[in-house]
C-alpha atoms as a PDB file:
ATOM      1  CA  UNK A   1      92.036 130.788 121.590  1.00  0.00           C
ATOM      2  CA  UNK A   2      91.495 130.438 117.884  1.00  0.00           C
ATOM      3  CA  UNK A   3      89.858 127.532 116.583  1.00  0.00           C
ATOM      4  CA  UNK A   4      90.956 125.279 113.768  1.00  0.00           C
ATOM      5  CA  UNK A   5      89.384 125.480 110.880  1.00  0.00           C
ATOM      6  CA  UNK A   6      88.014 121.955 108.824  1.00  0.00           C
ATOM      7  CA  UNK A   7      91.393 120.884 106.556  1.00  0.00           C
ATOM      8  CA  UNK A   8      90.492 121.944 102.942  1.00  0.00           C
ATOM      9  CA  UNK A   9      89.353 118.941 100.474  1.00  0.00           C
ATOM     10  CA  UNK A  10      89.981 121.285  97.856  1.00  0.00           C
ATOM     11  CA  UNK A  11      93.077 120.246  96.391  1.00  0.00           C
ATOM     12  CA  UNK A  12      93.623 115.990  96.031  1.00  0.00           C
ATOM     13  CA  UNK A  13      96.625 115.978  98.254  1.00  0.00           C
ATOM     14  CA  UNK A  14      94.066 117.090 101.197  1.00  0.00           C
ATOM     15  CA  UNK A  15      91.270 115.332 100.268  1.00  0.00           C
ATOM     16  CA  UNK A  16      93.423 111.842 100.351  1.00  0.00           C
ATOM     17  CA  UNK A  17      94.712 112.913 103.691  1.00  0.00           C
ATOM     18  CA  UNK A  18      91.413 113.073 104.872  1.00  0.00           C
ATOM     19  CA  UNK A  19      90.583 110.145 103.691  1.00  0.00           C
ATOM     20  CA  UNK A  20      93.456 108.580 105.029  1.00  0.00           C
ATOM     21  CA  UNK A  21      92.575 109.825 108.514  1.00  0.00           C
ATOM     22  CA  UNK A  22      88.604 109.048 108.547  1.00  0.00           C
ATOM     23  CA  UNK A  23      89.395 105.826 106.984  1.00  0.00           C
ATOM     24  CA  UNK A  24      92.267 105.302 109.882  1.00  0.00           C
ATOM     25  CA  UNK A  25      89.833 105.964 112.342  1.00  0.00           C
ATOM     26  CA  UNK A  26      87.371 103.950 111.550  1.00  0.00           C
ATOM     27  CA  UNK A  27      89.334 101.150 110.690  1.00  0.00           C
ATOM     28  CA  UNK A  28      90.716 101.605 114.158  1.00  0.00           C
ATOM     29  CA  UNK A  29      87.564 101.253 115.944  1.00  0.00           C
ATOM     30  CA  UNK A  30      86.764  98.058 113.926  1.00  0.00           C
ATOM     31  CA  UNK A  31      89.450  96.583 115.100  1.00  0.00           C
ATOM     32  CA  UNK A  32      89.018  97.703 118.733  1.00  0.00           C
ATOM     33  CA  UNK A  33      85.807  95.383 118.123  1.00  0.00           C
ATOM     34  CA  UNK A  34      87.605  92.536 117.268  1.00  0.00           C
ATOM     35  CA  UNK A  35      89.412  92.609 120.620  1.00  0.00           C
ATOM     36  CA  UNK A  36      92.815  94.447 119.222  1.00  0.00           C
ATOM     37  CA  UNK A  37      94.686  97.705 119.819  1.00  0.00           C
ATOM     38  CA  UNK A  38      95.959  98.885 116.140  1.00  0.00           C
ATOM     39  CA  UNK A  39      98.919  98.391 116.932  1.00  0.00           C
ATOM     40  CA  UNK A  40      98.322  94.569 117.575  1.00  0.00           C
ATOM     41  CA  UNK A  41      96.041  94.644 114.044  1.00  0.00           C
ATOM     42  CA  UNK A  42      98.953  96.119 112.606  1.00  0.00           C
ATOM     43  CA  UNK A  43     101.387  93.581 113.670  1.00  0.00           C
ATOM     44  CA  UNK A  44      98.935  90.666 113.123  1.00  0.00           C
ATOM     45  CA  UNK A  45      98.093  91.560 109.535  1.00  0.00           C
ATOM     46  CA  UNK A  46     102.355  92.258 108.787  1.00  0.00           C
ATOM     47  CA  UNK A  47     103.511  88.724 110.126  1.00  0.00           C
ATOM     48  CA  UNK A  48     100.376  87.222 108.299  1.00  0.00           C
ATOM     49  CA  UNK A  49     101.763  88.775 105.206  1.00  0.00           C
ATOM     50  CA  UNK A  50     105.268  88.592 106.104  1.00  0.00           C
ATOM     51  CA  UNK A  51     105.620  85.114 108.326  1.00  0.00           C
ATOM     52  CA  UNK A  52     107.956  85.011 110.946  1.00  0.00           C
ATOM     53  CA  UNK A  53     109.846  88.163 111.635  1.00  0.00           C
ATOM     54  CA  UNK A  54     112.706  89.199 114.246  1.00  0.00           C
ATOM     55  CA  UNK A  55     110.942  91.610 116.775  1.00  0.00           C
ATOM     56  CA  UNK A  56     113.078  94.705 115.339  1.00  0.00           C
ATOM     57  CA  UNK A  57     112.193  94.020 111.512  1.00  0.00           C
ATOM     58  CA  UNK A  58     108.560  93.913 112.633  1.00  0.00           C
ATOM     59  CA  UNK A  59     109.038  97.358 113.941  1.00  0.00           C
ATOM     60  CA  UNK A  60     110.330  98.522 111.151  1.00  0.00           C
ATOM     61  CA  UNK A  61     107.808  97.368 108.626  1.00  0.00           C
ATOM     62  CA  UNK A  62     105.141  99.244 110.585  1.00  0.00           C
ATOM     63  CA  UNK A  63     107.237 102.170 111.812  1.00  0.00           C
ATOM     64  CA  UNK A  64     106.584 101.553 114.974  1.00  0.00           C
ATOM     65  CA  UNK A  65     109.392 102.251 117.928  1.00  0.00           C
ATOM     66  CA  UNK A  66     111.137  98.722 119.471  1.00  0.00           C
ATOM     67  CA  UNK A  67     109.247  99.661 122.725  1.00  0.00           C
ATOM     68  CA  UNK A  68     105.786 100.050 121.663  1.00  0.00           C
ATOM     69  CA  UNK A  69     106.517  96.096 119.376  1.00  0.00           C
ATOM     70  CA  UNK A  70     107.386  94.561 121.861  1.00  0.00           C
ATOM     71  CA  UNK A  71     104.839  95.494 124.366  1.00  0.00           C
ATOM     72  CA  UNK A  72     102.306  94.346 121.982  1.00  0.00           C
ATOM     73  CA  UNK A  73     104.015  91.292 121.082  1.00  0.00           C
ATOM     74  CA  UNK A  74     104.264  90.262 124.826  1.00  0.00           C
ATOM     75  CA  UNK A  75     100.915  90.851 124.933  1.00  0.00           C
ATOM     76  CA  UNK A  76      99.701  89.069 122.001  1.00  0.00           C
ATOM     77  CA  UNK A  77     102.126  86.004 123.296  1.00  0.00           C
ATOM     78  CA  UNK A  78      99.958  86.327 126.648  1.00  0.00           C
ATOM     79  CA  UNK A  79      96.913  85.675 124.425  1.00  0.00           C
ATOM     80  CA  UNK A  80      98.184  82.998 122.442  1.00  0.00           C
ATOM     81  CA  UNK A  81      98.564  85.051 119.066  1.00  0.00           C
ATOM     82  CA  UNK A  82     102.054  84.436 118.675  1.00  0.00           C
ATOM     83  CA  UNK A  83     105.234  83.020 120.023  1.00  0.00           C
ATOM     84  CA  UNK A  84     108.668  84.894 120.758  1.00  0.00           C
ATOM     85  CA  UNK A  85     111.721  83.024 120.237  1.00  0.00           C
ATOM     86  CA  UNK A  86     115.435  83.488 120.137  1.00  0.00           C
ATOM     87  CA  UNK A  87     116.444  84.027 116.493  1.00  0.00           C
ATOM     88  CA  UNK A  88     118.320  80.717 115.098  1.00  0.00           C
ATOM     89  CA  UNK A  89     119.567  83.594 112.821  1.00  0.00           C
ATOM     90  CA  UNK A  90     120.827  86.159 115.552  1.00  0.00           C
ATOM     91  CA  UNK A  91     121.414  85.497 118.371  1.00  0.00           C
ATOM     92  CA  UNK A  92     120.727  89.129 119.698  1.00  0.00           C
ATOM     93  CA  UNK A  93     117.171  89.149 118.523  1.00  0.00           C
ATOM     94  CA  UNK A  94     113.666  87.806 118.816  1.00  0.00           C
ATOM     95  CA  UNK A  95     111.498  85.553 116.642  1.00  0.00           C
ATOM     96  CA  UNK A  96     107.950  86.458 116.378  1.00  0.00           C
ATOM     97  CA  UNK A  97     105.806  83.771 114.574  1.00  0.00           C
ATOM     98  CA  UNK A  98     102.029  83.726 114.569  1.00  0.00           C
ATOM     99  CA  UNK A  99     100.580  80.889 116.522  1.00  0.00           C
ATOM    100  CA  UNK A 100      97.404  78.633 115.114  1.00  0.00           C
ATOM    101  CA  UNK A 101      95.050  81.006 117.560  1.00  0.00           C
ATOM    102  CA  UNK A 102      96.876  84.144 116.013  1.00  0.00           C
ATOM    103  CA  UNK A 103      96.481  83.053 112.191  1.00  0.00           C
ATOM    104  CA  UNK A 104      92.536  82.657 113.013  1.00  0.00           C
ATOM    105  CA  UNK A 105      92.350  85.964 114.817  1.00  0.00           C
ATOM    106  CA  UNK A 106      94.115  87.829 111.698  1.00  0.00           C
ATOM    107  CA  UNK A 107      91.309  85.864 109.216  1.00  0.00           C
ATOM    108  CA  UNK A 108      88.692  87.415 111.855  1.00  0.00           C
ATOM    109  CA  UNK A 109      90.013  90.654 111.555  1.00  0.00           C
ATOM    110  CA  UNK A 110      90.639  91.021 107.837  1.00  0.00           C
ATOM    111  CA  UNK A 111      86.828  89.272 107.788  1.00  0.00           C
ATOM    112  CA  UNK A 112      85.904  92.088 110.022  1.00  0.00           C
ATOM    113  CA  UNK A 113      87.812  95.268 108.369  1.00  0.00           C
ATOM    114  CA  UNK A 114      86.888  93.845 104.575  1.00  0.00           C
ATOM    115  CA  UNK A 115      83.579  93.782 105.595  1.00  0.00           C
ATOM    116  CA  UNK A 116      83.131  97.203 107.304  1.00  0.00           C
ATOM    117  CA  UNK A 117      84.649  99.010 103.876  1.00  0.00           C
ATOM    118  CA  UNK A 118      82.039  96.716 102.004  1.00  0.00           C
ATOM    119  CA  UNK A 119      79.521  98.405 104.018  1.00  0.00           C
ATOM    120  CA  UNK A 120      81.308 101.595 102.993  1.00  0.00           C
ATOM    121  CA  UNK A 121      81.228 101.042  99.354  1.00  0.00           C
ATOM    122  CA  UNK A 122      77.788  99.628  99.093  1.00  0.00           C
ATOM    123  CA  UNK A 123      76.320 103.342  99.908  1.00  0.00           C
ATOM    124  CA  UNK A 124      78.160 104.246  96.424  1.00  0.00           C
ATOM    125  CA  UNK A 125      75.847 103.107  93.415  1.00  0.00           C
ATOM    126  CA  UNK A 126      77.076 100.467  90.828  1.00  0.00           C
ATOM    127  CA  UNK A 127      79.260 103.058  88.775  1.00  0.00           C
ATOM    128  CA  UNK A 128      80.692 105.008  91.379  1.00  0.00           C
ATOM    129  CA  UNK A 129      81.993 102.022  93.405  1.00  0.00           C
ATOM    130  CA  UNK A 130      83.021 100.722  90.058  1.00  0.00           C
ATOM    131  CA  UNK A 131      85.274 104.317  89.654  1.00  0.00           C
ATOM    132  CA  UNK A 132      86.020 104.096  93.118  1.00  0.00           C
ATOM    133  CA  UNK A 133      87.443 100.737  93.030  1.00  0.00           C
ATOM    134  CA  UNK A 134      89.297 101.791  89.821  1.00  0.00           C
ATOM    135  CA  UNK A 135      90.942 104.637  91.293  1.00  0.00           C
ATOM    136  CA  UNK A 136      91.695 102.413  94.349  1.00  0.00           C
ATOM    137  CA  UNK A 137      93.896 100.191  92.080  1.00  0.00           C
ATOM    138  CA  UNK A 138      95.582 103.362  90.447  1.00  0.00           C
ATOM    139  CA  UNK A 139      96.541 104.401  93.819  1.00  0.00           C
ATOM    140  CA  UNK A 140      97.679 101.375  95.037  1.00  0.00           C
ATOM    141  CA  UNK A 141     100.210 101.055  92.282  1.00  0.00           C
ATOM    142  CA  UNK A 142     101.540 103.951  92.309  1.00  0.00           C
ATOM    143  CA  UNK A 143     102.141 103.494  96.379  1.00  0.00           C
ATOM    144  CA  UNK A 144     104.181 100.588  95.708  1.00  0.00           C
ATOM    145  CA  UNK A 145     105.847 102.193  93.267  1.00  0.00           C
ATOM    146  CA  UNK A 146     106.825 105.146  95.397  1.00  0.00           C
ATOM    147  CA  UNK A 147     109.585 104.853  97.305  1.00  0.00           C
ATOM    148  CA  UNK A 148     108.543 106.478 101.127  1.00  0.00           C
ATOM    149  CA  UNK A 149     105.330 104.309 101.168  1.00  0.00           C
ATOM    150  CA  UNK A 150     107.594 100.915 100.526  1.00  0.00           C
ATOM    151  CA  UNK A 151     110.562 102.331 102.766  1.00  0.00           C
ATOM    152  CA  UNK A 152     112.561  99.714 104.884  1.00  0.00           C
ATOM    153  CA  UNK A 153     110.302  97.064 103.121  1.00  0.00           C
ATOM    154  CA  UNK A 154     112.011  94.228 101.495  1.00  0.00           C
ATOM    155  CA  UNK A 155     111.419  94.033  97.361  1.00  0.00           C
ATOM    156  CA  UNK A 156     108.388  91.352  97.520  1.00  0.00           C
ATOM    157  CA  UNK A 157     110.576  89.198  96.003  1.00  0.00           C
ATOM    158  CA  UNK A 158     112.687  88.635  99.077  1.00  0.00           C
ATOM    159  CA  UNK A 159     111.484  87.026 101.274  1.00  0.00           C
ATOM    160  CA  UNK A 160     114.658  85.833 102.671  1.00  0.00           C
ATOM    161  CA  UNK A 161     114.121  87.744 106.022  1.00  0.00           C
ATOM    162  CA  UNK A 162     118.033  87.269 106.834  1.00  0.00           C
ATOM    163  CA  UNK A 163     118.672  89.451 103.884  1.00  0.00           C
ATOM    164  CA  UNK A 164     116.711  92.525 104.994  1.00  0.00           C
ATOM    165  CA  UNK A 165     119.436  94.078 107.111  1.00  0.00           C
ATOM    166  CA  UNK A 166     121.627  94.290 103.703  1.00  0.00           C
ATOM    167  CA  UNK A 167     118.972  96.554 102.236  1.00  0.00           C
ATOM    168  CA  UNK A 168     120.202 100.247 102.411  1.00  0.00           C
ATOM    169  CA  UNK A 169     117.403 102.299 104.508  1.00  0.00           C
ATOM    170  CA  UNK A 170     115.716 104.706 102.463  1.00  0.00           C
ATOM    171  CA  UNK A 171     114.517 106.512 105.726  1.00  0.00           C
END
């Protein structure tokens, strides 16, 4: 059976993918450490940003499927991290709001993840983390201005979470 070969960092496009992934990784088994799946770090750090969310929106907004949410959610309510409660807005859906436990446990882990890509950046020297964290702004702007890394997001603006289901998909 063939093998597959290293992916290419020869072209940008690859060598951000790879990036991506290592830095994915990584990241992942950080938060492992701080007593987290991803896919709870990922929910804790979107309703930290977000506040309250119906269970479906908070899906969306991480692309994850309704089952996978809401298995995490139940068990993040099981540890105290957040509560689940009919929607005053819908009666059909959830309310997922981050409990005093849960907003400590999201400053732990952003403590924890911001400190592990310190540790990252302090093996560059002084000008190449300074070009480093330069480029890092350059691509962050021009991922918010693109339209499939913001998909099914809500303009930051709005943060009138009853409007979101006006918003026409862009997925």
């Amino acid at each position: 059976m063939p093998q597959a070969s290293a992916p290419s960092t020869s072209s940008p496009g690859s060598l951000l993918r790879e990036v991506a992934r290592l830095y994915t990784r990584a990241q992942r088994v950080v938060a492992d450490c701080c007593r987290t799946t991803s896919t709870q770090c990922h929910l804790l750090t979107e309703l930290a940003r977000s506040g309250p969310l119906p269970l479906s929106e908070l899906g969306t907004r991480v692309s994850l499927e309704k089952s996978w949410v809401s298995r995490a959610v139940e068990a993040m309510a099981a540890r105290g991290w957040v509560t689940k409660e009919p929607n005053p807005s819908d009666a059909r859906s959830w309310l997922v709001t981050l409990t005093a436990d849960g907003v400590r446990t999201v400053r732990e882990l952003n403590h924890t993840l911001d400190a592990h890509a310190d540790q990252l950046l302090d093996r560059l020297g002084e000008r190449q983390r300074a070009a480093v964290e330069q480029s890092l702004l350059l691509l962050l702007q021009a991922l918010r201005e693109d339209q499939a890394a913001m998909c099914c997001l809500p303009p930051p603006e709005a943060k009138d979470v009853k409007n979101v289901k006006d918003k026409p998909s862009c997925c």
